[in-house]
N, C-alpha and C. Protein backbone atom coordinates (compact mmCIF):
# COMPACT_ATOMS: atom_id res chain seq x y z
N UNK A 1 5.29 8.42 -43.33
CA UNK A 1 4.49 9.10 -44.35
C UNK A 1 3.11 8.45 -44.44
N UNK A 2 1.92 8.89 -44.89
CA UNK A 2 0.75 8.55 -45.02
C UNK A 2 0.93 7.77 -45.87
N UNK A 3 -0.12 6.49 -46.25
CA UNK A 3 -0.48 6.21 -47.26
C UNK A 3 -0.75 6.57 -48.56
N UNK A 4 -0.50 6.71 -49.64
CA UNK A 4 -1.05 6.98 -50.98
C UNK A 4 -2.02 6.29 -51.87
N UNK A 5 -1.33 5.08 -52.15
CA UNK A 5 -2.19 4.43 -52.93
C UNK A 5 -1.76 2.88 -51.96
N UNK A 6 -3.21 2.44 -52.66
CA UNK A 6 -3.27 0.95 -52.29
C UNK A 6 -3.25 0.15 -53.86
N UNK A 7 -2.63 -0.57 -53.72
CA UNK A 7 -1.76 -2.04 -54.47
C UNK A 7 -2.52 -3.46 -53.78
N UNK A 8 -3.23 -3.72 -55.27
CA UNK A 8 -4.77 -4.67 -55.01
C UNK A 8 -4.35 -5.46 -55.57
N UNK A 9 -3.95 -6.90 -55.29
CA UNK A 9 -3.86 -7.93 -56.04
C UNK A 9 -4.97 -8.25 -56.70
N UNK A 10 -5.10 -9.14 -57.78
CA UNK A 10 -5.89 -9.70 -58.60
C UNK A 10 -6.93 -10.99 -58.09
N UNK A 11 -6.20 -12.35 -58.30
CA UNK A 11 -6.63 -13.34 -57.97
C UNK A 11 -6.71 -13.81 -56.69
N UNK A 12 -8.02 -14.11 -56.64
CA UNK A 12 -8.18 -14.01 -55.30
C UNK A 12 -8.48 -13.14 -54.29
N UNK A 13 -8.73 -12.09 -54.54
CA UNK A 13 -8.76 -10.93 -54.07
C UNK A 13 -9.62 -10.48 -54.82
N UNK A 14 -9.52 -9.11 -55.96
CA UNK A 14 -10.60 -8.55 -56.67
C UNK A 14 -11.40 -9.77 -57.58
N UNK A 15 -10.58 -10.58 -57.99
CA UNK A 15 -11.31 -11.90 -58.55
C UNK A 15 -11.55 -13.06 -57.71
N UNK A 16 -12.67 -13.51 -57.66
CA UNK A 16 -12.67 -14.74 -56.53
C UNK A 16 -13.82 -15.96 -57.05
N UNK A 17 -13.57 -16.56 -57.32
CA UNK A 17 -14.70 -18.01 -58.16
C UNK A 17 -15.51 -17.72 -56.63
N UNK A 18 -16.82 -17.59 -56.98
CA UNK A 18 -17.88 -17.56 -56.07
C UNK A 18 -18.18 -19.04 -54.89
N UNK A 19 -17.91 -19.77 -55.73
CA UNK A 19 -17.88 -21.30 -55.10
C UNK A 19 -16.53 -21.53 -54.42
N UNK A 20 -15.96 -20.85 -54.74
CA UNK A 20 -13.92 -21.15 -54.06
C UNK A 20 -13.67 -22.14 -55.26
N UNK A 21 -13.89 -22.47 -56.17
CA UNK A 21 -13.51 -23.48 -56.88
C UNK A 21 -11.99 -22.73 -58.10
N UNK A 22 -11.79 -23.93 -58.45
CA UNK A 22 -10.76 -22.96 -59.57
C UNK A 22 -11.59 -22.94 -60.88
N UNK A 23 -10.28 -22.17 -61.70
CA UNK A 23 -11.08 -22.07 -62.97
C UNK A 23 -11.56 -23.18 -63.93
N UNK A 24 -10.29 -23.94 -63.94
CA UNK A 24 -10.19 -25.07 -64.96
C UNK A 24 -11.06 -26.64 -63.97
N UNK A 25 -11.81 -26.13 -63.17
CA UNK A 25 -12.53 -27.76 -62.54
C UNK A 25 -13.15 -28.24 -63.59
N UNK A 26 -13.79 -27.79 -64.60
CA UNK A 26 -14.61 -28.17 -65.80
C UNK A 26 -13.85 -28.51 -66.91
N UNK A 27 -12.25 -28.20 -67.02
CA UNK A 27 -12.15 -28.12 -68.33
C UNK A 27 -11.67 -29.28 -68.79
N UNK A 28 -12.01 -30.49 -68.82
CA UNK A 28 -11.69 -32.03 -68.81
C UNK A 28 -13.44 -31.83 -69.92
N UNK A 29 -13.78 -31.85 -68.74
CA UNK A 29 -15.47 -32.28 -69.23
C UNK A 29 -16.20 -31.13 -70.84
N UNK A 30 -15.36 -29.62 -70.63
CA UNK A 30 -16.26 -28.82 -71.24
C UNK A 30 -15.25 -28.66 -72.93
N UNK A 31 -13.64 -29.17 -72.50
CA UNK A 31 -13.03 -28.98 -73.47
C UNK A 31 -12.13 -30.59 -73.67
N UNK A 32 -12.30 -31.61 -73.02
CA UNK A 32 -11.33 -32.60 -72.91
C UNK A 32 -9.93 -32.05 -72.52
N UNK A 33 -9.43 -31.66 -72.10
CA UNK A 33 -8.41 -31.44 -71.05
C UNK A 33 -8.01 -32.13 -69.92
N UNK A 34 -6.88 -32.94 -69.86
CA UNK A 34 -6.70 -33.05 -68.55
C UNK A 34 -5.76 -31.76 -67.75
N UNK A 35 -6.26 -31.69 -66.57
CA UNK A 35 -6.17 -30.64 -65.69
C UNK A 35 -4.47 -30.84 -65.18
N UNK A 36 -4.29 -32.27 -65.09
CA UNK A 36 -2.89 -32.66 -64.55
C UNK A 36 -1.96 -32.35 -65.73
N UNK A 37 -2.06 -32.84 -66.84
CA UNK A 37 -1.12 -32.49 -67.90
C UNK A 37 -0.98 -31.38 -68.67
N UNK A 38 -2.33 -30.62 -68.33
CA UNK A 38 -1.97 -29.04 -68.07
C UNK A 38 -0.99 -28.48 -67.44
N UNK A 39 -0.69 -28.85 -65.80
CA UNK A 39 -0.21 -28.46 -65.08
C UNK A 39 1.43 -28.88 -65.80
N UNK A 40 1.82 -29.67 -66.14
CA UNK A 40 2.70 -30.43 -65.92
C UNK A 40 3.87 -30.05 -67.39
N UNK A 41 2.24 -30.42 -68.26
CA UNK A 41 3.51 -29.42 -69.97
C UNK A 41 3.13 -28.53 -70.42
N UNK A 42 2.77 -27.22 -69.40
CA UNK A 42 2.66 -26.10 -69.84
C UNK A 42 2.84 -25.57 -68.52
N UNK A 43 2.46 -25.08 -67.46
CA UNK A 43 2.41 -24.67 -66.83
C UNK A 43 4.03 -25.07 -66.01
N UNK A 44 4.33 -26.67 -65.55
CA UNK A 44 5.74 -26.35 -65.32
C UNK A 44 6.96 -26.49 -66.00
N UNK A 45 6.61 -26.39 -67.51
CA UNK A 45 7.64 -25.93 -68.65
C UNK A 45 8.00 -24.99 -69.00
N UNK A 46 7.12 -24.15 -69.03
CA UNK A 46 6.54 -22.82 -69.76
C UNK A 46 6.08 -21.47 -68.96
N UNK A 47 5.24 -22.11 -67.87
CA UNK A 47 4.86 -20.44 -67.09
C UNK A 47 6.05 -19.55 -66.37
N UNK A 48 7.31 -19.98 -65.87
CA UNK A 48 7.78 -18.76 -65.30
C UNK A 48 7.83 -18.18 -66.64
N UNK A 49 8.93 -18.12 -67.80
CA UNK A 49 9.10 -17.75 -68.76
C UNK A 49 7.39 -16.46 -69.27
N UNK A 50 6.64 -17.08 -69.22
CA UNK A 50 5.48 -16.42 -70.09
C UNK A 50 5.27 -15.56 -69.08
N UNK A 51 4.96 -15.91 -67.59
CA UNK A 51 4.70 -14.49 -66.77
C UNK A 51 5.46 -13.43 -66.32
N UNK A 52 6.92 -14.26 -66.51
CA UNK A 52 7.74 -12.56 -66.22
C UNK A 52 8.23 -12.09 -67.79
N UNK A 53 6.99 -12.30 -68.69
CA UNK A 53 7.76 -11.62 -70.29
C UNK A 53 8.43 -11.75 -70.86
N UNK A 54 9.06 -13.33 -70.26
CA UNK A 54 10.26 -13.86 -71.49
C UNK A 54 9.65 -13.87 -72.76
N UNK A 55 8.05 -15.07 -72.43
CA UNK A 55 7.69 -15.91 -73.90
C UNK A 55 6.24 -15.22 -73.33
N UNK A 56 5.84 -15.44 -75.13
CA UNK A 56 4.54 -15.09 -75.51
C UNK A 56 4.01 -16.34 -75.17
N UNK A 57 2.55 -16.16 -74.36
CA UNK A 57 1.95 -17.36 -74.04
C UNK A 57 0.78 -18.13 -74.76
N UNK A 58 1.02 -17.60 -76.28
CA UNK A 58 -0.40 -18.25 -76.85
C UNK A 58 0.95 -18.89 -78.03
N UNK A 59 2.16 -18.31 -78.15
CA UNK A 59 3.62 -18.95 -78.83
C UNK A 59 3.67 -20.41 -78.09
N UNK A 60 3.81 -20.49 -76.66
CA UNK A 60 4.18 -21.21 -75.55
C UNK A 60 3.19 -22.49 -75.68
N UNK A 61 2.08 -22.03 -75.58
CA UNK A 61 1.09 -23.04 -75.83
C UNK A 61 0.67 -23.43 -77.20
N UNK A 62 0.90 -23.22 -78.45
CA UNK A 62 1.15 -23.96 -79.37
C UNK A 62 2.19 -25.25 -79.42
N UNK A 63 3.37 -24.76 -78.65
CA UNK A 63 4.49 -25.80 -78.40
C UNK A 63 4.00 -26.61 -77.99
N UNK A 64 3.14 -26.43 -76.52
CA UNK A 64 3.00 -27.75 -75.85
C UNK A 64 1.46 -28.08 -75.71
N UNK A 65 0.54 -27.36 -76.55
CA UNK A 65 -0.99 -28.39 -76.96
C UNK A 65 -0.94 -29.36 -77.62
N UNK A 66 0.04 -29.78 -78.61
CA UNK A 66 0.22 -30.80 -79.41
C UNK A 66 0.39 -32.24 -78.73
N UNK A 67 1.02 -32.23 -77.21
CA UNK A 67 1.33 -33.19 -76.80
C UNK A 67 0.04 -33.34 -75.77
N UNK A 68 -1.25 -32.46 -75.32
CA UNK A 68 -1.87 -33.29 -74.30
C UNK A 68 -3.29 -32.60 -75.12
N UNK A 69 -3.23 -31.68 -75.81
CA UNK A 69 -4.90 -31.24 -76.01
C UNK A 69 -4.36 -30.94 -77.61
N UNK A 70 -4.12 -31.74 -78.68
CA UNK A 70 -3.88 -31.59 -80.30
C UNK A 70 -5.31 -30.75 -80.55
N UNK A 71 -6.33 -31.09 -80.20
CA UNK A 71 -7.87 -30.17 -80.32
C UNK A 71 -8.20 -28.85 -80.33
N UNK A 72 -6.89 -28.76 -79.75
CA UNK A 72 -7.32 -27.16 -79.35
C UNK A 72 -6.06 -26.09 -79.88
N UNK A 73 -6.86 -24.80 -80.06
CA UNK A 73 -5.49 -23.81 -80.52
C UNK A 73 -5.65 -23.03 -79.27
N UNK A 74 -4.12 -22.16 -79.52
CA UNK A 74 -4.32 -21.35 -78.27
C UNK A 74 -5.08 -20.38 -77.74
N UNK A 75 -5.71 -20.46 -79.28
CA UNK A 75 -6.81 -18.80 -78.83
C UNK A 75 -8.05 -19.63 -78.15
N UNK A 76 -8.26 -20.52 -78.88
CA UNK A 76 -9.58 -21.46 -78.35
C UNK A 76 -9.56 -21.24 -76.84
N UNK A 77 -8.42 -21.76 -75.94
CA UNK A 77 -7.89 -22.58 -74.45
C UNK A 77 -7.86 -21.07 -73.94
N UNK A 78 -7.18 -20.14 -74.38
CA UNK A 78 -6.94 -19.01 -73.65
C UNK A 78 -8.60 -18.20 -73.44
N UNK A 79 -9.28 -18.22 -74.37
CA UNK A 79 -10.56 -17.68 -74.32
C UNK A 79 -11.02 -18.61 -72.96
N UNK A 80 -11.30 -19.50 -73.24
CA UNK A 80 -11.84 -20.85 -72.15
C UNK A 80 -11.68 -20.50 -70.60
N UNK A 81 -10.24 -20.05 -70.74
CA UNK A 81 -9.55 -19.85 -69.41
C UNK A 81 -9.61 -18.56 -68.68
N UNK A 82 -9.65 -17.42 -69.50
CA UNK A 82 -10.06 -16.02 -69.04
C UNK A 82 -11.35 -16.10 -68.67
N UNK A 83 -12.29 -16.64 -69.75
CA UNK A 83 -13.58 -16.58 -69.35
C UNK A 83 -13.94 -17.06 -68.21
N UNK A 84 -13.25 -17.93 -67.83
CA UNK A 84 -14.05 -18.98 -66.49
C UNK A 84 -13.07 -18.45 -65.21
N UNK A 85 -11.84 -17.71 -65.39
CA UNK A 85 -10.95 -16.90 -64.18
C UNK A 85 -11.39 -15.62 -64.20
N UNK A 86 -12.56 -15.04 -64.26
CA UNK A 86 -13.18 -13.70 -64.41
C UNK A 86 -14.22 -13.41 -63.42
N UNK A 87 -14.48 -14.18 -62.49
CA UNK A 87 -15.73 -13.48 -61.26
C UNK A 87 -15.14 -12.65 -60.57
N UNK A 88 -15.80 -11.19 -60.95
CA UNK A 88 -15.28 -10.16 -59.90
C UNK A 88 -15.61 -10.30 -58.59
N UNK A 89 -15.55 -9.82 -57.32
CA UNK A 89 -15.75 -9.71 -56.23
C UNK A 89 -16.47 -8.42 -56.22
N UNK A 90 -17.76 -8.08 -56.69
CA UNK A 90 -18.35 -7.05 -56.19
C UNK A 90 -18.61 -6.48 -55.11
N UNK A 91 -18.39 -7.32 -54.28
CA UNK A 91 -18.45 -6.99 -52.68
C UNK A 91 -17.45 -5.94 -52.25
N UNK A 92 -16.61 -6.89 -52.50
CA UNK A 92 -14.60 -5.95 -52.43
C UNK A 92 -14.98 -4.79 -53.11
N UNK A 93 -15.27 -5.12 -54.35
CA UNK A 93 -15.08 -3.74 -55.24
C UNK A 93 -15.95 -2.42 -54.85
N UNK A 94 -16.79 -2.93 -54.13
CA UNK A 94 -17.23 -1.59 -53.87
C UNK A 94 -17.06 -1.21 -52.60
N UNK A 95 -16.95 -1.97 -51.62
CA UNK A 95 -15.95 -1.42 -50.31
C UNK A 95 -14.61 -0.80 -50.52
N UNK A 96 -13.93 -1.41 -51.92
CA UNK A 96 -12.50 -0.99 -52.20
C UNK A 96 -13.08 0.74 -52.97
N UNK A 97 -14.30 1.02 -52.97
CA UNK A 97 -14.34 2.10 -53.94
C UNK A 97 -14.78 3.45 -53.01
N UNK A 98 -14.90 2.94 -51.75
CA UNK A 98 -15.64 4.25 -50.64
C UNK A 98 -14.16 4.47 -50.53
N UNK A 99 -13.13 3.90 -50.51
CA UNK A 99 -11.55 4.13 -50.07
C UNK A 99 -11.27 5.26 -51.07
N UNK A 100 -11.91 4.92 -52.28
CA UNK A 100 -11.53 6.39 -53.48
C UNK A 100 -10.78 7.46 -53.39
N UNK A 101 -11.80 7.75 -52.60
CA UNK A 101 -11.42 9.24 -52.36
C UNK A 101 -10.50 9.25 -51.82
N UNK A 102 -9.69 8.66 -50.86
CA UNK A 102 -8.38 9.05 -49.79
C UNK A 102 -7.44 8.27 -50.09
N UNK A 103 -7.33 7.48 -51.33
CA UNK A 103 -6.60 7.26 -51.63
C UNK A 103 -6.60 6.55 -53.60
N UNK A 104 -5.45 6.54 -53.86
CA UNK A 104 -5.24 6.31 -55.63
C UNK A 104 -5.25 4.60 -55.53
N UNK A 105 -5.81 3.74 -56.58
CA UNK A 105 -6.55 2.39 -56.68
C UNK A 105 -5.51 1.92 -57.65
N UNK A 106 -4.69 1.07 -57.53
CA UNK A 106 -3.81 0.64 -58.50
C UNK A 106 -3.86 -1.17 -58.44
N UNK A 107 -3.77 -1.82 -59.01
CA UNK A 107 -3.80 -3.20 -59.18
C UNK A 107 -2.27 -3.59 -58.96
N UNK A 108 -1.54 -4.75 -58.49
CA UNK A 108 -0.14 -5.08 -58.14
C UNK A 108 -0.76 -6.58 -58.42
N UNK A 109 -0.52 -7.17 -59.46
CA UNK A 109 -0.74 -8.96 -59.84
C UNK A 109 0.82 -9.40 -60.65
N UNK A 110 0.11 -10.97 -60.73
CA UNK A 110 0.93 -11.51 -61.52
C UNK A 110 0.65 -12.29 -62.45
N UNK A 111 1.07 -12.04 -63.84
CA UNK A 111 0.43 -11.85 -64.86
C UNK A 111 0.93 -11.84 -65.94
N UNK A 112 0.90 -12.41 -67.28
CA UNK A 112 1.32 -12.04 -68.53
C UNK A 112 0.60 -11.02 -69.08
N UNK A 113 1.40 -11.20 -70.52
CA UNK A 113 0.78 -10.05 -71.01
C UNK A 113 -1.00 -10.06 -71.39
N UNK A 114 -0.95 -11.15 -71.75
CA UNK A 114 -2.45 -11.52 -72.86
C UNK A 114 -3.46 -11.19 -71.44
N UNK A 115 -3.63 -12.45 -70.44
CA UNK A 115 -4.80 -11.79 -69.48
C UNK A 115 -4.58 -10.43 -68.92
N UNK A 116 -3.58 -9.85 -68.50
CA UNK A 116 -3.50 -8.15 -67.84
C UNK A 116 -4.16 -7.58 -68.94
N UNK A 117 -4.17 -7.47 -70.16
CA UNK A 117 -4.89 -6.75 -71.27
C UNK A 117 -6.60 -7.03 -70.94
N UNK A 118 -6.74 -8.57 -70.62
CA UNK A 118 -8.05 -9.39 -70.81
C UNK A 118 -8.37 -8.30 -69.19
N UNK A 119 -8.12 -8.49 -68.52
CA UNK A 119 -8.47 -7.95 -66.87
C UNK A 119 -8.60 -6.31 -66.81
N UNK A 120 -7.65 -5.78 -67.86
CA UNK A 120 -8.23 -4.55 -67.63
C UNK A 120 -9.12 -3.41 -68.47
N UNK A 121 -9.16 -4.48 -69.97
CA UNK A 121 -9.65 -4.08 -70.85
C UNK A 121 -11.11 -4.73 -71.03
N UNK A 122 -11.10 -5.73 -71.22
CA UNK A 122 -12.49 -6.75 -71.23
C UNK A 122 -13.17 -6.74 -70.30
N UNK A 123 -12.73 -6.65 -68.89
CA UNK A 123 -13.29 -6.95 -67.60
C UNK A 123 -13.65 -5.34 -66.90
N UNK A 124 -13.11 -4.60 -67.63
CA UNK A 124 -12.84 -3.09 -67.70
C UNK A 124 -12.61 -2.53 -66.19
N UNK A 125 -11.54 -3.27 -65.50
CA UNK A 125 -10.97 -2.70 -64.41
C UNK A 125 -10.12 -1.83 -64.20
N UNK A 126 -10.19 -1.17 -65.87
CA UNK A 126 -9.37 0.42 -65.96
C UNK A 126 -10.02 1.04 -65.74
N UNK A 127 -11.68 1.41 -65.04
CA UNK A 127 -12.76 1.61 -64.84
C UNK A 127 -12.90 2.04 -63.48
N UNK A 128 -11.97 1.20 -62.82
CA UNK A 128 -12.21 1.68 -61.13
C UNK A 128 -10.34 1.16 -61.21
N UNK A 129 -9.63 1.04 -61.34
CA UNK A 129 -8.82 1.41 -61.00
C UNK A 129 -7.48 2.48 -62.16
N UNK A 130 -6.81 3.01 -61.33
CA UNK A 130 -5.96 4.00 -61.94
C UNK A 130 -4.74 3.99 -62.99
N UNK A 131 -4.16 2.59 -62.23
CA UNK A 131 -2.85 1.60 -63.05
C UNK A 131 -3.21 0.17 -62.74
N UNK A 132 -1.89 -0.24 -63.73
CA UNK A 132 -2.35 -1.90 -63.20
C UNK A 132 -0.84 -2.44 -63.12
N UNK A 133 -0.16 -2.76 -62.50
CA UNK A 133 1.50 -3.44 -62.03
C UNK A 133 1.24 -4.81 -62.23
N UNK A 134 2.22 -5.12 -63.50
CA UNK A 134 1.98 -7.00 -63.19
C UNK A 134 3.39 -7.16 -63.56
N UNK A 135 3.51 -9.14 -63.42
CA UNK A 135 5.28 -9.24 -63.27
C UNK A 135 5.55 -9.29 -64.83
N UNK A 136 5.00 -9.53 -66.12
CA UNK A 136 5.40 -9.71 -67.61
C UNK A 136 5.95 -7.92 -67.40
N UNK A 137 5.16 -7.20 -67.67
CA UNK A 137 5.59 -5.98 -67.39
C UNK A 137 6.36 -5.46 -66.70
N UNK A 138 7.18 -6.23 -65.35
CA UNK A 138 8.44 -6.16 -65.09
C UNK A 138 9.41 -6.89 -65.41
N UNK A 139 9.12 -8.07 -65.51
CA UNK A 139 9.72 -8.96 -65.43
C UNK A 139 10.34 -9.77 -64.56
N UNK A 140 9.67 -9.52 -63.36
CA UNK A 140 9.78 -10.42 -62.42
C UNK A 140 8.00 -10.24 -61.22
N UNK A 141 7.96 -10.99 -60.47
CA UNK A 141 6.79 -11.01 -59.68
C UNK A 141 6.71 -10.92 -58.34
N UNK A 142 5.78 -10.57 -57.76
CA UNK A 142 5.63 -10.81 -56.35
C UNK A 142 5.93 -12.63 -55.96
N UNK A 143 6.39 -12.72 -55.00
CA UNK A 143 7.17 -12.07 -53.45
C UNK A 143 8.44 -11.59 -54.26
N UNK A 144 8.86 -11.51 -55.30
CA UNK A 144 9.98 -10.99 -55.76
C UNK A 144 10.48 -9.49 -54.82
N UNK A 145 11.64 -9.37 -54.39
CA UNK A 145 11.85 -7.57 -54.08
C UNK A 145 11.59 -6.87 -55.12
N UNK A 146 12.32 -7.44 -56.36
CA UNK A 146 12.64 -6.28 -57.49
C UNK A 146 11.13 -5.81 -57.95
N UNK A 147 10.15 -6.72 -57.58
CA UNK A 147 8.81 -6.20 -58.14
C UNK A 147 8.51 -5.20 -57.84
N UNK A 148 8.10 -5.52 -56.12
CA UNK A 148 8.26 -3.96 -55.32
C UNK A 148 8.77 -2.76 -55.45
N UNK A 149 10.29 -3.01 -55.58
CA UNK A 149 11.06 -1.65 -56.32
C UNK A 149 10.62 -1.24 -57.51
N UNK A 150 10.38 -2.07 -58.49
CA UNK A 150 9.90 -1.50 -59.67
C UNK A 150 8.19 -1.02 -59.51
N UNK A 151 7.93 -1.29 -59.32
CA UNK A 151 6.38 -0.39 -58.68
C UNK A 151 6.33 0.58 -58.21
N UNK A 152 7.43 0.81 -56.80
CA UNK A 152 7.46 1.94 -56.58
C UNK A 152 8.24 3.05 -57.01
N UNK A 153 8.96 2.43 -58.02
CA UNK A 153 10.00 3.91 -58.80
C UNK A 153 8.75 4.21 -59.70
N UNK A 154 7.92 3.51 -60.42
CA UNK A 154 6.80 3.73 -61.62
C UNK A 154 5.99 4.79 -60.78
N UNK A 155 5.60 4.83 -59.44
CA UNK A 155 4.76 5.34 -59.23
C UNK A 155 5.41 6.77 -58.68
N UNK A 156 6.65 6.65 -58.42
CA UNK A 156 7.12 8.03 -57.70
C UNK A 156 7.10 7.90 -56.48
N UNK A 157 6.62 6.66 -55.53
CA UNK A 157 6.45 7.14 -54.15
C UNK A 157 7.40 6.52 -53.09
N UNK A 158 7.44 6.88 -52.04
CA UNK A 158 8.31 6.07 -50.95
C UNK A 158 7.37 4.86 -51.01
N UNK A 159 8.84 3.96 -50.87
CA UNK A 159 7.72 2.32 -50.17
C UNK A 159 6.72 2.49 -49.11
N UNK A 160 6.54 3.02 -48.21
CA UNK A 160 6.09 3.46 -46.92
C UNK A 160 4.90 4.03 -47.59
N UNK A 161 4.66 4.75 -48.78
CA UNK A 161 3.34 5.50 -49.14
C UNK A 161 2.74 4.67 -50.22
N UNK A 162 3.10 3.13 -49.80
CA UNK A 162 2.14 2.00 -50.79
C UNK A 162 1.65 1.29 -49.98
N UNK A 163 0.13 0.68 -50.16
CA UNK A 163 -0.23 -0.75 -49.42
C UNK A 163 -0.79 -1.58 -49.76
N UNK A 164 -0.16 -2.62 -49.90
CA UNK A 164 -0.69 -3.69 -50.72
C UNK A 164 -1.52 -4.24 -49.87
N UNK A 165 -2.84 -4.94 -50.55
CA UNK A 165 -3.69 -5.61 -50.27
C UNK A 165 -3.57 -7.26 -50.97
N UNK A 166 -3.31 -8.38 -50.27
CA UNK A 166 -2.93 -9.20 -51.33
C UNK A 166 -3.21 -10.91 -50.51
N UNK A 167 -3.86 -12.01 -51.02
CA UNK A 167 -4.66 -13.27 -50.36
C UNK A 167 -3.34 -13.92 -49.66
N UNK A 168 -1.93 -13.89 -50.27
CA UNK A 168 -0.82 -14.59 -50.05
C UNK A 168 -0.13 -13.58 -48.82
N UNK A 169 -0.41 -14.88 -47.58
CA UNK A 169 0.92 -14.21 -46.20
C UNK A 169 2.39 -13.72 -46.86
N UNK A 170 2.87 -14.81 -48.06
CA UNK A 170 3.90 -14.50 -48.22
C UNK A 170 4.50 -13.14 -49.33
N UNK A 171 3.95 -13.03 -49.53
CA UNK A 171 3.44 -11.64 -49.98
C UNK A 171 3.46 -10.74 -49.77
N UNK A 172 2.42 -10.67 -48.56
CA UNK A 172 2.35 -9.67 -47.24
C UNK A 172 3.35 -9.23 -46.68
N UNK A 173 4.38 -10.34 -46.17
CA UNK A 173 4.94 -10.48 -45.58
C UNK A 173 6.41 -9.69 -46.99
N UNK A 174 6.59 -10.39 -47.98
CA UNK A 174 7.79 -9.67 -48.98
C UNK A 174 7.62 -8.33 -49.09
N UNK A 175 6.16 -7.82 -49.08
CA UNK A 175 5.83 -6.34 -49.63
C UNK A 175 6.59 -5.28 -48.19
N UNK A 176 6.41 -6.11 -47.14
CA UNK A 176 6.76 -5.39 -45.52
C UNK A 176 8.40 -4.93 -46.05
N UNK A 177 8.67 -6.81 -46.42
CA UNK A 177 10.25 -6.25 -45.99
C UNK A 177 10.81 -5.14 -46.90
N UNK A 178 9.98 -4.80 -48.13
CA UNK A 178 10.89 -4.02 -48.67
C UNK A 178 10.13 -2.29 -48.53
N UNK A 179 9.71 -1.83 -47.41
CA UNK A 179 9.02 -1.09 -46.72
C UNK A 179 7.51 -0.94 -46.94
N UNK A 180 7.30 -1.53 -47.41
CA UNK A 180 5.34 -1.03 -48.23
C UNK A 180 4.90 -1.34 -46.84
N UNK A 181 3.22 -1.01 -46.61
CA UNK A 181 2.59 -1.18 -45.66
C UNK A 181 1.59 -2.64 -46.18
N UNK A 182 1.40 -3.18 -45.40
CA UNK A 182 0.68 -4.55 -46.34
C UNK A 182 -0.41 -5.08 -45.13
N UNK A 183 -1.70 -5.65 -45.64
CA UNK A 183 -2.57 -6.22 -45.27
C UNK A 183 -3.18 -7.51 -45.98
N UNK A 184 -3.17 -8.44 -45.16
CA UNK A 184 -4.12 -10.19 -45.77
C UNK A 184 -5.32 -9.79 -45.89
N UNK A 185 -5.58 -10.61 -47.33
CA UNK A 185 -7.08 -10.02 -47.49
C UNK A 185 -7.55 -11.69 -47.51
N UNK A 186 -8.32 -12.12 -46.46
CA UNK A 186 -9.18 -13.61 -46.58
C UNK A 186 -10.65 -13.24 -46.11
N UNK A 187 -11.31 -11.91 -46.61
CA UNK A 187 -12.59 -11.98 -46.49
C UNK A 187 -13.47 -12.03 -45.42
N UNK A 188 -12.62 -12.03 -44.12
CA UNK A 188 -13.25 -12.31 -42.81
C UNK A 188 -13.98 -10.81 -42.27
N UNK A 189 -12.64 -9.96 -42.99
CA UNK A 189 -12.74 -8.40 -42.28
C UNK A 189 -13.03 -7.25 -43.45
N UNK A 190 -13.63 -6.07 -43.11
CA UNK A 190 -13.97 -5.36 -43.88
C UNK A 190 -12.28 -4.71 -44.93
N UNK A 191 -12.77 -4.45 -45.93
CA UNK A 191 -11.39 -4.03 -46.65
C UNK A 191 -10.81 -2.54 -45.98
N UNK A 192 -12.13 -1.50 -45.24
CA UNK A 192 -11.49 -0.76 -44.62
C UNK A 192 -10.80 -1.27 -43.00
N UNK A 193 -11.29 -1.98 -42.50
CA UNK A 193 -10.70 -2.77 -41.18
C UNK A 193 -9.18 -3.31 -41.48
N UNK A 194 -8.89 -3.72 -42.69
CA UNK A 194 -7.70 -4.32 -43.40
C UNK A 194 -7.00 -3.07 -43.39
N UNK A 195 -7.32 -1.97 -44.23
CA UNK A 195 -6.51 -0.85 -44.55
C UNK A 195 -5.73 -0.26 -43.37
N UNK A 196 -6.91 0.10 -42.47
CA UNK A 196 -6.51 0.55 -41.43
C UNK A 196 -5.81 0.16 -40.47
N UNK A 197 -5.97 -1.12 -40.48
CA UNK A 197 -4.94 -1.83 -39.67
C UNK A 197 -3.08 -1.85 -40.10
N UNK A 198 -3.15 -1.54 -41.60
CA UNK A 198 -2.00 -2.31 -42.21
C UNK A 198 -1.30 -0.72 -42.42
N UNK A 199 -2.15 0.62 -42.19
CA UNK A 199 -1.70 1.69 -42.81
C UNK A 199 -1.07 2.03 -41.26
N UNK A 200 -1.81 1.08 -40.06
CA UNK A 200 -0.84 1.68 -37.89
C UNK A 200 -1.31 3.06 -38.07
């Protein structure tokens, strides 16, 4: 079957820090944060839970700011953090937008609830694209299968008439096995050179 729609990851892809840097390199210096104990009591306590929609993540991070950033509330840190994970890829985006026409623009990330709202409402990427698929909203994520399946029952289509575009081989590679058509996006090649390659 032809292609239908293409399935655009987020990070890294339509979003990309211009420098390659991450978001939080500053946030020691701009908020006192350490970056490691970020990682460590929130992120590996707390994030599967918050991105596949167990826990609310501004709930999540009240729990555990007390023990490395007492300074900060969650709305404070979460503002901080959207704001500075927000450089679109205008480049992409408008190579991804001559594709328009021949095909439907849907987003496939992974994501809670609070930034997917921030990404498609604030950043207004309901604007150029059609839907947006993230794992809080399934409840599970890419390379997950069940993600895949649940994407493609939402959309109505055979796996075979999706193609994800997405920075992670492994990814690429999960979206294949569960029939989608899939292409690596690392910027070397045009996004139609990608398509076409990944649509055979």
């Amino acid at each position: 079957m032809p292609v239908r729609t293409l399935m655009i990851d987020v990070d890294g892809v339509v979003i990309r820090h211009p420098q390659g840097l991450r978001w939080d390199h500053m946030i020691q210096a701009d908020l006192g944060v350490d970056p490691a104990r970020f990682q460590s009591d929130f992120f590996a306590v707390h994030w599967k839970d918050v991105v596949n929609g167990r826990a609310d993540l501004r709930e999540r991070l009240a729990l555990a700011l007390p023990g490395f950033a007492p300074h900060l509330t969650p709305e404070a840190l979460t503002a901080y953090w959207f704001s500075k994970d927000a450089h679109l890829d205008e480049d992409f985006l408008a190579q991804l937008a001559v594709l328009g026409d021949r095909y439907a623009l849907h987003l496939a990330t992974v994501q809670e609830h609070h930034r997917a709202a921030y990404i498609w409402n604030d950043l207004r990427l309901k604007d150029r694209f059609a839907a947006i698929h993230y794992a809080a909203a399934y409840g599970c994520g890419k390379p997950e299968p069940a993600f895949f399946e649940a994407v493609a029952a939402r959309t109505g289509h055979a796996p075979d008439e999706l193609l994800l575009i997405d920075d992670s081989a492994r990814n690429v590679e999960a979206a294949k096995a569960c029939g989608w058509r899939a292409g690596l996006w690392d910027g070397t090649r045009s996004v139609a050179e990608v398509v076409a390659e990944a649509a055979g």
